[in-house]
N, C-alpha and C. Protein backbone atom coordinates (compact mmCIF):
# COMPACT_ATOMS: atom_id res chain seq x y z
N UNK A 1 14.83 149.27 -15.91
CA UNK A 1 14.61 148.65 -14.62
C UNK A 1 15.67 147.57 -14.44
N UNK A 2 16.13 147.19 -12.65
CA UNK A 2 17.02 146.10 -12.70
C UNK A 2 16.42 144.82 -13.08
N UNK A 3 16.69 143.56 -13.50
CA UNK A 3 16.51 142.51 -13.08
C UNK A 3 17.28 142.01 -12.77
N UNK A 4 17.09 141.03 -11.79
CA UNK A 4 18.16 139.60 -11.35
C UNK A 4 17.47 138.53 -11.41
N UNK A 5 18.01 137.49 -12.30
CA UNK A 5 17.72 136.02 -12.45
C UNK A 5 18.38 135.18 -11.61
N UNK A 6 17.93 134.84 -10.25
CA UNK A 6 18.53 133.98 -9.56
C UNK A 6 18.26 132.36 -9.23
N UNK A 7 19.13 131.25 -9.18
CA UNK A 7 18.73 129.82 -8.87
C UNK A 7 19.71 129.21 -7.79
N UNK A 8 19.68 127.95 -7.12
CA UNK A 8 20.36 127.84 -6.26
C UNK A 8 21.86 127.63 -6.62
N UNK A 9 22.21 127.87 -8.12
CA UNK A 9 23.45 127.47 -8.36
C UNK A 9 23.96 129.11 -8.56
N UNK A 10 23.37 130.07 -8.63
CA UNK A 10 23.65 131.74 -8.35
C UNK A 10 22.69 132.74 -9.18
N UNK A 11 23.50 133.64 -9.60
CA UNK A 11 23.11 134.95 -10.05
C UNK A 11 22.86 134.00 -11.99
N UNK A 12 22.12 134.17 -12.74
CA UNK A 12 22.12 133.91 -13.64
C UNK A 12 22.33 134.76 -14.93
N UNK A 13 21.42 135.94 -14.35
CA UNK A 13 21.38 137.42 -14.96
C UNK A 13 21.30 138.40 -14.12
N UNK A 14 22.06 139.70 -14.34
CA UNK A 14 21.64 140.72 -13.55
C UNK A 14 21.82 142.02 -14.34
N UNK A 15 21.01 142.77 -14.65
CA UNK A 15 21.82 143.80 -15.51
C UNK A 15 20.35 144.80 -15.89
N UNK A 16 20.14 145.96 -16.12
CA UNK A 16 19.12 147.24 -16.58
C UNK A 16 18.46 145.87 -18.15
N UNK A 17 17.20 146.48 -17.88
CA UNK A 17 16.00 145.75 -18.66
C UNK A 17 15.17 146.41 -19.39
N UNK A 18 14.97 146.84 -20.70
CA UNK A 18 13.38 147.22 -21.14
C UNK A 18 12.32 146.68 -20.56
N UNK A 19 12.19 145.62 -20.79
CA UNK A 19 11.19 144.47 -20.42
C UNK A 19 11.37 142.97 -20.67
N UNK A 20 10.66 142.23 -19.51
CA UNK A 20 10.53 141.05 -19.65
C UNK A 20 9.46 140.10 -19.59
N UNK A 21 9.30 138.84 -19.79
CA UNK A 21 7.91 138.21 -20.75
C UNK A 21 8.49 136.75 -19.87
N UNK A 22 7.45 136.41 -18.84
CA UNK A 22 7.63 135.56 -18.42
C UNK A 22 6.57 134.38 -18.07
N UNK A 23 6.39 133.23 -18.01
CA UNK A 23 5.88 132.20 -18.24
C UNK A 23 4.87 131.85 -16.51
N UNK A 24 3.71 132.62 -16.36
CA UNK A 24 3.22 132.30 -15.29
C UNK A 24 2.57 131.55 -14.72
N UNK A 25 1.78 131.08 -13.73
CA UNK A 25 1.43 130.31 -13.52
C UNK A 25 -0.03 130.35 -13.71
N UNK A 26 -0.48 132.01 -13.76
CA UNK A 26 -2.10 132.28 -14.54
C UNK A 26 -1.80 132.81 -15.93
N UNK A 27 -1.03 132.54 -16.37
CA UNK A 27 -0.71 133.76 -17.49
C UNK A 27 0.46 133.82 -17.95
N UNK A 28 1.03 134.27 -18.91
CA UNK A 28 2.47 134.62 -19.39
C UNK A 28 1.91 136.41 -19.42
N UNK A 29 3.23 136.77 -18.54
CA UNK A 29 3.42 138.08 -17.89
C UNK A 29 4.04 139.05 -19.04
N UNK A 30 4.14 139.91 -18.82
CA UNK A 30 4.58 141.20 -19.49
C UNK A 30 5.12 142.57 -18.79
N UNK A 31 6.19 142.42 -18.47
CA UNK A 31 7.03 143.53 -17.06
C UNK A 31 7.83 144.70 -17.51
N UNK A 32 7.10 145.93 -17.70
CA UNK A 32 8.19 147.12 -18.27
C UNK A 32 8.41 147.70 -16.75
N UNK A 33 9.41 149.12 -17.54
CA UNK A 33 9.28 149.66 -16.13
C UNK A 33 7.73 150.38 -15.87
N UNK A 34 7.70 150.32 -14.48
CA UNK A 34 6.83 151.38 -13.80
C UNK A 34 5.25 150.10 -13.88
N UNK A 35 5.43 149.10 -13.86
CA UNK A 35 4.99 147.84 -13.71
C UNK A 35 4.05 148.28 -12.07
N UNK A 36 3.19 147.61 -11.87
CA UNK A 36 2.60 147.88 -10.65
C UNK A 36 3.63 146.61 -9.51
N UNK A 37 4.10 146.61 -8.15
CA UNK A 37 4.65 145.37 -7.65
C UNK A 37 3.47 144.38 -7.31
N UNK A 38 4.24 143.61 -7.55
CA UNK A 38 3.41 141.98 -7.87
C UNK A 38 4.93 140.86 -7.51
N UNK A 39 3.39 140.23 -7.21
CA UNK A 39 4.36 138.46 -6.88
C UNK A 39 4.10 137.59 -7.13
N UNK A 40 3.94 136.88 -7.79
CA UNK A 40 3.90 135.51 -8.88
C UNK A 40 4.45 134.52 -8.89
N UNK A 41 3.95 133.22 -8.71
CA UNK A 41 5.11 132.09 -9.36
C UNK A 41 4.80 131.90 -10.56
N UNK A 42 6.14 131.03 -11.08
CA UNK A 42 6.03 130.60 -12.50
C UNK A 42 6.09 129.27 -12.86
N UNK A 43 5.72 129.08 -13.46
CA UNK A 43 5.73 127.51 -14.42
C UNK A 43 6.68 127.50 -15.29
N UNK A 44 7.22 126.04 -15.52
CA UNK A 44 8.14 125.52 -16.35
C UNK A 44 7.72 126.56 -17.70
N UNK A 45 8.71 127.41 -18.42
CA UNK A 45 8.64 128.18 -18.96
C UNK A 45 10.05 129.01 -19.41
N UNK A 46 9.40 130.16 -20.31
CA UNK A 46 10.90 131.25 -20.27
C UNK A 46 10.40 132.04 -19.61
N UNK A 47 11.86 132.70 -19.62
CA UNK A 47 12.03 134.76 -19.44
C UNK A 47 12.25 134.78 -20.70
N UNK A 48 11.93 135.53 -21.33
CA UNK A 48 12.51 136.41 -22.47
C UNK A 48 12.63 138.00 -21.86
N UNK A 49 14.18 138.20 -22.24
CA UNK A 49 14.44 139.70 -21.87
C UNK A 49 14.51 140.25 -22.95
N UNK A 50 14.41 141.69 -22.83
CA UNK A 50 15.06 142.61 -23.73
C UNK A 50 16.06 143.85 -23.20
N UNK A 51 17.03 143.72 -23.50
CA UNK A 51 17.88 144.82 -22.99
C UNK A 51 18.18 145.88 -23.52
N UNK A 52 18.73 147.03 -22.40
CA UNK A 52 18.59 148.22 -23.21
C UNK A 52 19.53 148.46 -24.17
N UNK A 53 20.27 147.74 -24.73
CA UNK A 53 20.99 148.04 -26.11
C UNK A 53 20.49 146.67 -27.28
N UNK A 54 19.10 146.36 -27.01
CA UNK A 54 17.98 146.00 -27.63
C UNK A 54 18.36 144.39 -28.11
N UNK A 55 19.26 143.25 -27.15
CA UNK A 55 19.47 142.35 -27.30
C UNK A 55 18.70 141.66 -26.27
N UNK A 56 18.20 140.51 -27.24
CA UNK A 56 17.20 139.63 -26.61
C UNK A 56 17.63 138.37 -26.11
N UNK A 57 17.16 138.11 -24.88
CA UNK A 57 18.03 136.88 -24.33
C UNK A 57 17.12 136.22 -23.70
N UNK A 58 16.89 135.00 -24.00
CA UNK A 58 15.79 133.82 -23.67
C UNK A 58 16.35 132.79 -22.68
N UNK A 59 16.02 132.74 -21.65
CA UNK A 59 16.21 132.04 -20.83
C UNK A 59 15.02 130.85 -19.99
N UNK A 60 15.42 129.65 -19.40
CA UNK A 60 14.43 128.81 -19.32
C UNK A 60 14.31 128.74 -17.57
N UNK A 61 13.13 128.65 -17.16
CA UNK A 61 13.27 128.32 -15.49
C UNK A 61 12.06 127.38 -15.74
N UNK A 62 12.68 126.02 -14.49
CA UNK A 62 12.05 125.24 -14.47
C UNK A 62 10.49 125.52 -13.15
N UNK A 63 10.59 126.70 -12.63
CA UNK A 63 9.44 127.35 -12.06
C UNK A 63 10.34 128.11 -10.92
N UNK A 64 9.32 128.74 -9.83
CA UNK A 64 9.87 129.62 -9.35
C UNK A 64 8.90 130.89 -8.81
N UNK A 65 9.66 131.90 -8.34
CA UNK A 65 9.09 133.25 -8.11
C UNK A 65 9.13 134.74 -8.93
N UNK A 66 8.55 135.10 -9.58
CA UNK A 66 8.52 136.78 -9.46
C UNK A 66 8.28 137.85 -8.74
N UNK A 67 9.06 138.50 -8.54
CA UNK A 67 8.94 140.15 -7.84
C UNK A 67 9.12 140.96 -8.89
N UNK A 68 8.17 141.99 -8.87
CA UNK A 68 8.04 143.31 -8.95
C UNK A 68 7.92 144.45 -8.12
N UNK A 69 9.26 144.90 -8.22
CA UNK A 69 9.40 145.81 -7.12
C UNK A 69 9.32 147.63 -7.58
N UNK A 70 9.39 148.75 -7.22
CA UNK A 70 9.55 149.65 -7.97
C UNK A 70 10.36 149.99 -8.96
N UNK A 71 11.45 149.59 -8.87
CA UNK A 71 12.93 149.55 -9.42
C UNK A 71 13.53 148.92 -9.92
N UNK A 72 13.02 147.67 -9.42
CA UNK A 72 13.62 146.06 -9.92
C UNK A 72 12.65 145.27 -10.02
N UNK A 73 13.18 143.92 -10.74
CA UNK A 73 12.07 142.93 -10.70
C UNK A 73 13.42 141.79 -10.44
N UNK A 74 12.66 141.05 -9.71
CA UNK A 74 13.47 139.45 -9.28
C UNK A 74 13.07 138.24 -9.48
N UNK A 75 13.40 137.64 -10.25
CA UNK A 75 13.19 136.03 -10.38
C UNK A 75 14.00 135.18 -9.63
N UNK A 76 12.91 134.04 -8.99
CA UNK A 76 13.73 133.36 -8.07
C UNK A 76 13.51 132.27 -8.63
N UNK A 77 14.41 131.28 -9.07
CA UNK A 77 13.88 130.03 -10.11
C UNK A 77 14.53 128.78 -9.46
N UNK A 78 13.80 128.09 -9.39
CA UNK A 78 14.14 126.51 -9.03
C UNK A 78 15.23 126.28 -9.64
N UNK A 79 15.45 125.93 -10.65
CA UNK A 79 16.22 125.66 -11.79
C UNK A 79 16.01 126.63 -13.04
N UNK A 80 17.40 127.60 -13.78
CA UNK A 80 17.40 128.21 -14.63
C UNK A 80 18.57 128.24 -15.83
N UNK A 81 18.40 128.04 -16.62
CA UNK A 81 19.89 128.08 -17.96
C UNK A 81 19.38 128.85 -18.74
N UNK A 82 20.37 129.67 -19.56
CA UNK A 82 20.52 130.05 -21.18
C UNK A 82 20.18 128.94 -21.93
N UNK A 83 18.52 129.55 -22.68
CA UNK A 83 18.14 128.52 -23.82
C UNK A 83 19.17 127.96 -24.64
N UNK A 84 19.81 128.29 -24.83
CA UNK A 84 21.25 127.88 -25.64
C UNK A 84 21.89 126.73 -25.41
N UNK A 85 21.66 126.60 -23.98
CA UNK A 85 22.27 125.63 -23.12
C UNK A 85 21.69 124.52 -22.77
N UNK A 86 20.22 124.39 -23.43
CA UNK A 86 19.66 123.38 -22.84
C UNK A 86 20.04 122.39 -24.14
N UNK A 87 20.07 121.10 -23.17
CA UNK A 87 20.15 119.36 -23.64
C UNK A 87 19.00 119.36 -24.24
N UNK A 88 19.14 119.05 -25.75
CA UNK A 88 17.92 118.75 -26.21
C UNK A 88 17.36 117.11 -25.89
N UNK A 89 18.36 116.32 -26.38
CA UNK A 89 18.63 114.91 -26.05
C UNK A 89 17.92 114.83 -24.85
N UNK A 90 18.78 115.34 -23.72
CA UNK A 90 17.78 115.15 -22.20
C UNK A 90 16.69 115.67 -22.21
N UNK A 91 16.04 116.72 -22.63
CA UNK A 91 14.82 117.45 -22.56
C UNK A 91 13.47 116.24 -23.16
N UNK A 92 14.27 115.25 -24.17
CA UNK A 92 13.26 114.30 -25.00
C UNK A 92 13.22 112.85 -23.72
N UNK A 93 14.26 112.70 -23.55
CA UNK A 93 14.37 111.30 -22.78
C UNK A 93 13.49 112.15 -21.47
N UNK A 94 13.53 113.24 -20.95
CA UNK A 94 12.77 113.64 -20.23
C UNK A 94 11.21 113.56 -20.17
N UNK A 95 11.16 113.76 -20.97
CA UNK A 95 9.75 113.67 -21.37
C UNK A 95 9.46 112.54 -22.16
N UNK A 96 10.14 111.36 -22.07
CA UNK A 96 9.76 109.80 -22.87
C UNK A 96 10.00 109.51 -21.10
N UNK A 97 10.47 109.85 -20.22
CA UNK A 97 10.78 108.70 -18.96
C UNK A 97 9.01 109.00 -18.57
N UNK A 98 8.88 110.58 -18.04
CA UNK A 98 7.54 110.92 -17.67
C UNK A 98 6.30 109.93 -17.99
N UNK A 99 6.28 110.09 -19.82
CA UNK A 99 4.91 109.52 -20.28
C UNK A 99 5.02 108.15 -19.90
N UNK A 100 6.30 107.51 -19.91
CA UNK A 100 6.48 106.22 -19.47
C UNK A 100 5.93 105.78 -17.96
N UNK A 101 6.48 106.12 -16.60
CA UNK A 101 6.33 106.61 -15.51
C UNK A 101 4.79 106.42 -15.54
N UNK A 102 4.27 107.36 -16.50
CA UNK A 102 2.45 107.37 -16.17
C UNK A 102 2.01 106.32 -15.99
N UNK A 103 2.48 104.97 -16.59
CA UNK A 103 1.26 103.93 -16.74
C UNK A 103 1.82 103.25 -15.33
N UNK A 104 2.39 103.55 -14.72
CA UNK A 104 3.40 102.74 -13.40
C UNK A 104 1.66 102.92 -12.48
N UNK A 105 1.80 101.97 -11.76
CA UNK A 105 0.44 101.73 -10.78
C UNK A 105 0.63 102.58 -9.12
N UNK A 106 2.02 102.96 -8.96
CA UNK A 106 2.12 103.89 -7.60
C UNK A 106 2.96 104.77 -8.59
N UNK A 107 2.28 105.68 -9.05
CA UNK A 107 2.62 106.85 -9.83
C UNK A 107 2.30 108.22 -8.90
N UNK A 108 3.34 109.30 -8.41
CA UNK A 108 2.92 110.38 -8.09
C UNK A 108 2.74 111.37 -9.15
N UNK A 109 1.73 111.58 -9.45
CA UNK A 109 1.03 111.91 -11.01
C UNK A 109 1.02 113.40 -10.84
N UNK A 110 1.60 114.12 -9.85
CA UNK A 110 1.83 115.66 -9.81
C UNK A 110 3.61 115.91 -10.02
N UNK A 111 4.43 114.91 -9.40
CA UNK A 111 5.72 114.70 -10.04
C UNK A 111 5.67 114.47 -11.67
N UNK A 112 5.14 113.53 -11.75
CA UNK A 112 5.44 113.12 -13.07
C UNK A 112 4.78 114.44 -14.29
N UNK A 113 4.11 115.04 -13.86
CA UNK A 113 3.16 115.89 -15.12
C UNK A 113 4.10 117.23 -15.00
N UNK A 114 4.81 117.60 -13.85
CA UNK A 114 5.91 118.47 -13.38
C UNK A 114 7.22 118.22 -14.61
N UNK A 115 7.63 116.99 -14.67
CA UNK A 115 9.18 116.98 -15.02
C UNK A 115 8.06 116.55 -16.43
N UNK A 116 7.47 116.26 -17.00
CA UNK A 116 6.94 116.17 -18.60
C UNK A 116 6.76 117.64 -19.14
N UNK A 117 6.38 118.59 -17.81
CA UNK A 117 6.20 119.89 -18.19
C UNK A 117 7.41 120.40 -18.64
N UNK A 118 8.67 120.35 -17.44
CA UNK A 118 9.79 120.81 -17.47
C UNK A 118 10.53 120.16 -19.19
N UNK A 119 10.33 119.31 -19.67
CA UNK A 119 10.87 118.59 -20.82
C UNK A 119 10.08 119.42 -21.94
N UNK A 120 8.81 119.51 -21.68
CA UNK A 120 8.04 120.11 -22.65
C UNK A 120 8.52 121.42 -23.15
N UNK A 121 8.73 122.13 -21.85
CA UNK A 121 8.83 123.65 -21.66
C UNK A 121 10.78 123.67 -22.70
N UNK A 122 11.58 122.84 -22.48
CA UNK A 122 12.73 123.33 -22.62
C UNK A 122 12.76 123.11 -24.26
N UNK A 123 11.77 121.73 -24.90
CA UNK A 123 11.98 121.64 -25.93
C UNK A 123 11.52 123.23 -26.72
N UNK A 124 10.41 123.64 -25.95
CA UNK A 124 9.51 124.78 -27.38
C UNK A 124 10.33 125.87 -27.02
N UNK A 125 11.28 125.92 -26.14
CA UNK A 125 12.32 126.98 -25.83
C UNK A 125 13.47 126.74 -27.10
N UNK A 126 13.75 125.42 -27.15
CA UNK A 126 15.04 125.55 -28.15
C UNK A 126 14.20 125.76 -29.82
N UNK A 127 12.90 125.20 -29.78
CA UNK A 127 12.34 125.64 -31.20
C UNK A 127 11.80 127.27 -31.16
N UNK A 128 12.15 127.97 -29.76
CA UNK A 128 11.97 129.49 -30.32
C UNK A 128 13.20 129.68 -30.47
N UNK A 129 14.67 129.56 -29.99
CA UNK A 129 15.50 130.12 -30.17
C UNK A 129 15.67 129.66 -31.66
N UNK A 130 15.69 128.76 -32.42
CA UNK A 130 16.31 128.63 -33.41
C UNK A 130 14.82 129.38 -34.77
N UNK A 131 13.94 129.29 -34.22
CA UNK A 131 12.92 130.51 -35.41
C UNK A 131 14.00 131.74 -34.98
N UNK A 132 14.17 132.34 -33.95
CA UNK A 132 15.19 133.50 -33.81
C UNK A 132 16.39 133.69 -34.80
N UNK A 133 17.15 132.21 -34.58
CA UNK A 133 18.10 132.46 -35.32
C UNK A 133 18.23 132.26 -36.70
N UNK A 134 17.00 131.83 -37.64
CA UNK A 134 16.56 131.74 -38.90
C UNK A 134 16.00 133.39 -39.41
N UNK A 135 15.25 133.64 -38.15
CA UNK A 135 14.81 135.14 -38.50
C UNK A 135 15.93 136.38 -38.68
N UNK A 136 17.12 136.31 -38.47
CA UNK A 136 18.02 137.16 -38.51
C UNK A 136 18.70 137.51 -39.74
C-alpha cells in the first residue's frame, strides 16, 4: 500500500508499505493493506513503518491526521521528523519548561500537558530507536 507522511514543512515519506503502527488518539493503530478506510487523529507519538524490502523506519509526529484509503494511507502531521533526528537535549528542556509552567497561576493547562506530551513522546522514541540499534 502507498503511504505519504506529510507536515507543513512537506512530503516527509512517501513510498509502497507493508504496514504501519501508529500512535492514536484511542489507541495505537495497526494499518496493513486491505485495512478497512478510517480517519483518525493522532497524538504526540510514532509511525513505525515497515517497508517492502523489510526496513523499518520510525518516525515521530507531534499529532495530526490519519487516512485510510483503499490504496493508500495518509498522515497529516502537525509537526513530523526521523526519530534519528530528534534533539534529545530539547526534548528534556521541553519537558522541564512544561512541568515548570504547571505551577504558574494563569497556566493554560491543555497547552502545557500538549508540549510535556510532545517532549515525552520524542524522548521514548529515541529510547526505541536505540533498543533497535543494540538489537541488531
Amino acid at each position: 500500500m502507498k503511504l505519504s507522511v506529510v507536515c507543513l514543512t512537506g512530503v516527509l515519506y512517501e513510498g509502497e508499505v507493508k504496514r504501519l503502527r501508529a500512535s492514536g488518539v484511542e489507541g495505537y493503530l495497526g494499518i496493513e493493506k486491505g485495512h478497512i478506510p478510517l480517519l483518525t487523529r493522532l497524538k504526540p507519538g510514532s509511525i513505525d513503518i515497515d517497508t517492502l524490502d523489510d526496513k523499518k523506519l520510525l518516525f515521530y509526529v507531534s499529532g495530526g491526521v490519519l487516512e485510510v484509503l483503499p490504496d493508500q494511507v495518509i498522515v497529516l502531521a502537525d509537526e513530523s521528523q526521523r526519530a534519528d533526528q530528534i534533539d534529545q537535549v530539547a526534548a528534556q528542556a521541553q519537558i522541564k519548561a512544561a512541568r515548570a509552567s504547571l505551577s504558574s497561576k494563569d497556566v493554560n493547562y491543555g497547552l502545557v500537558l500538549n508540549e510535556l506530551a510532545k517532549g515525552q513522546a520524542q524522548l521514548q522514541l529515541i529510547r526505541q530507536l536505540k533498543k533497535r540499534q543494540i538489537g541488531r
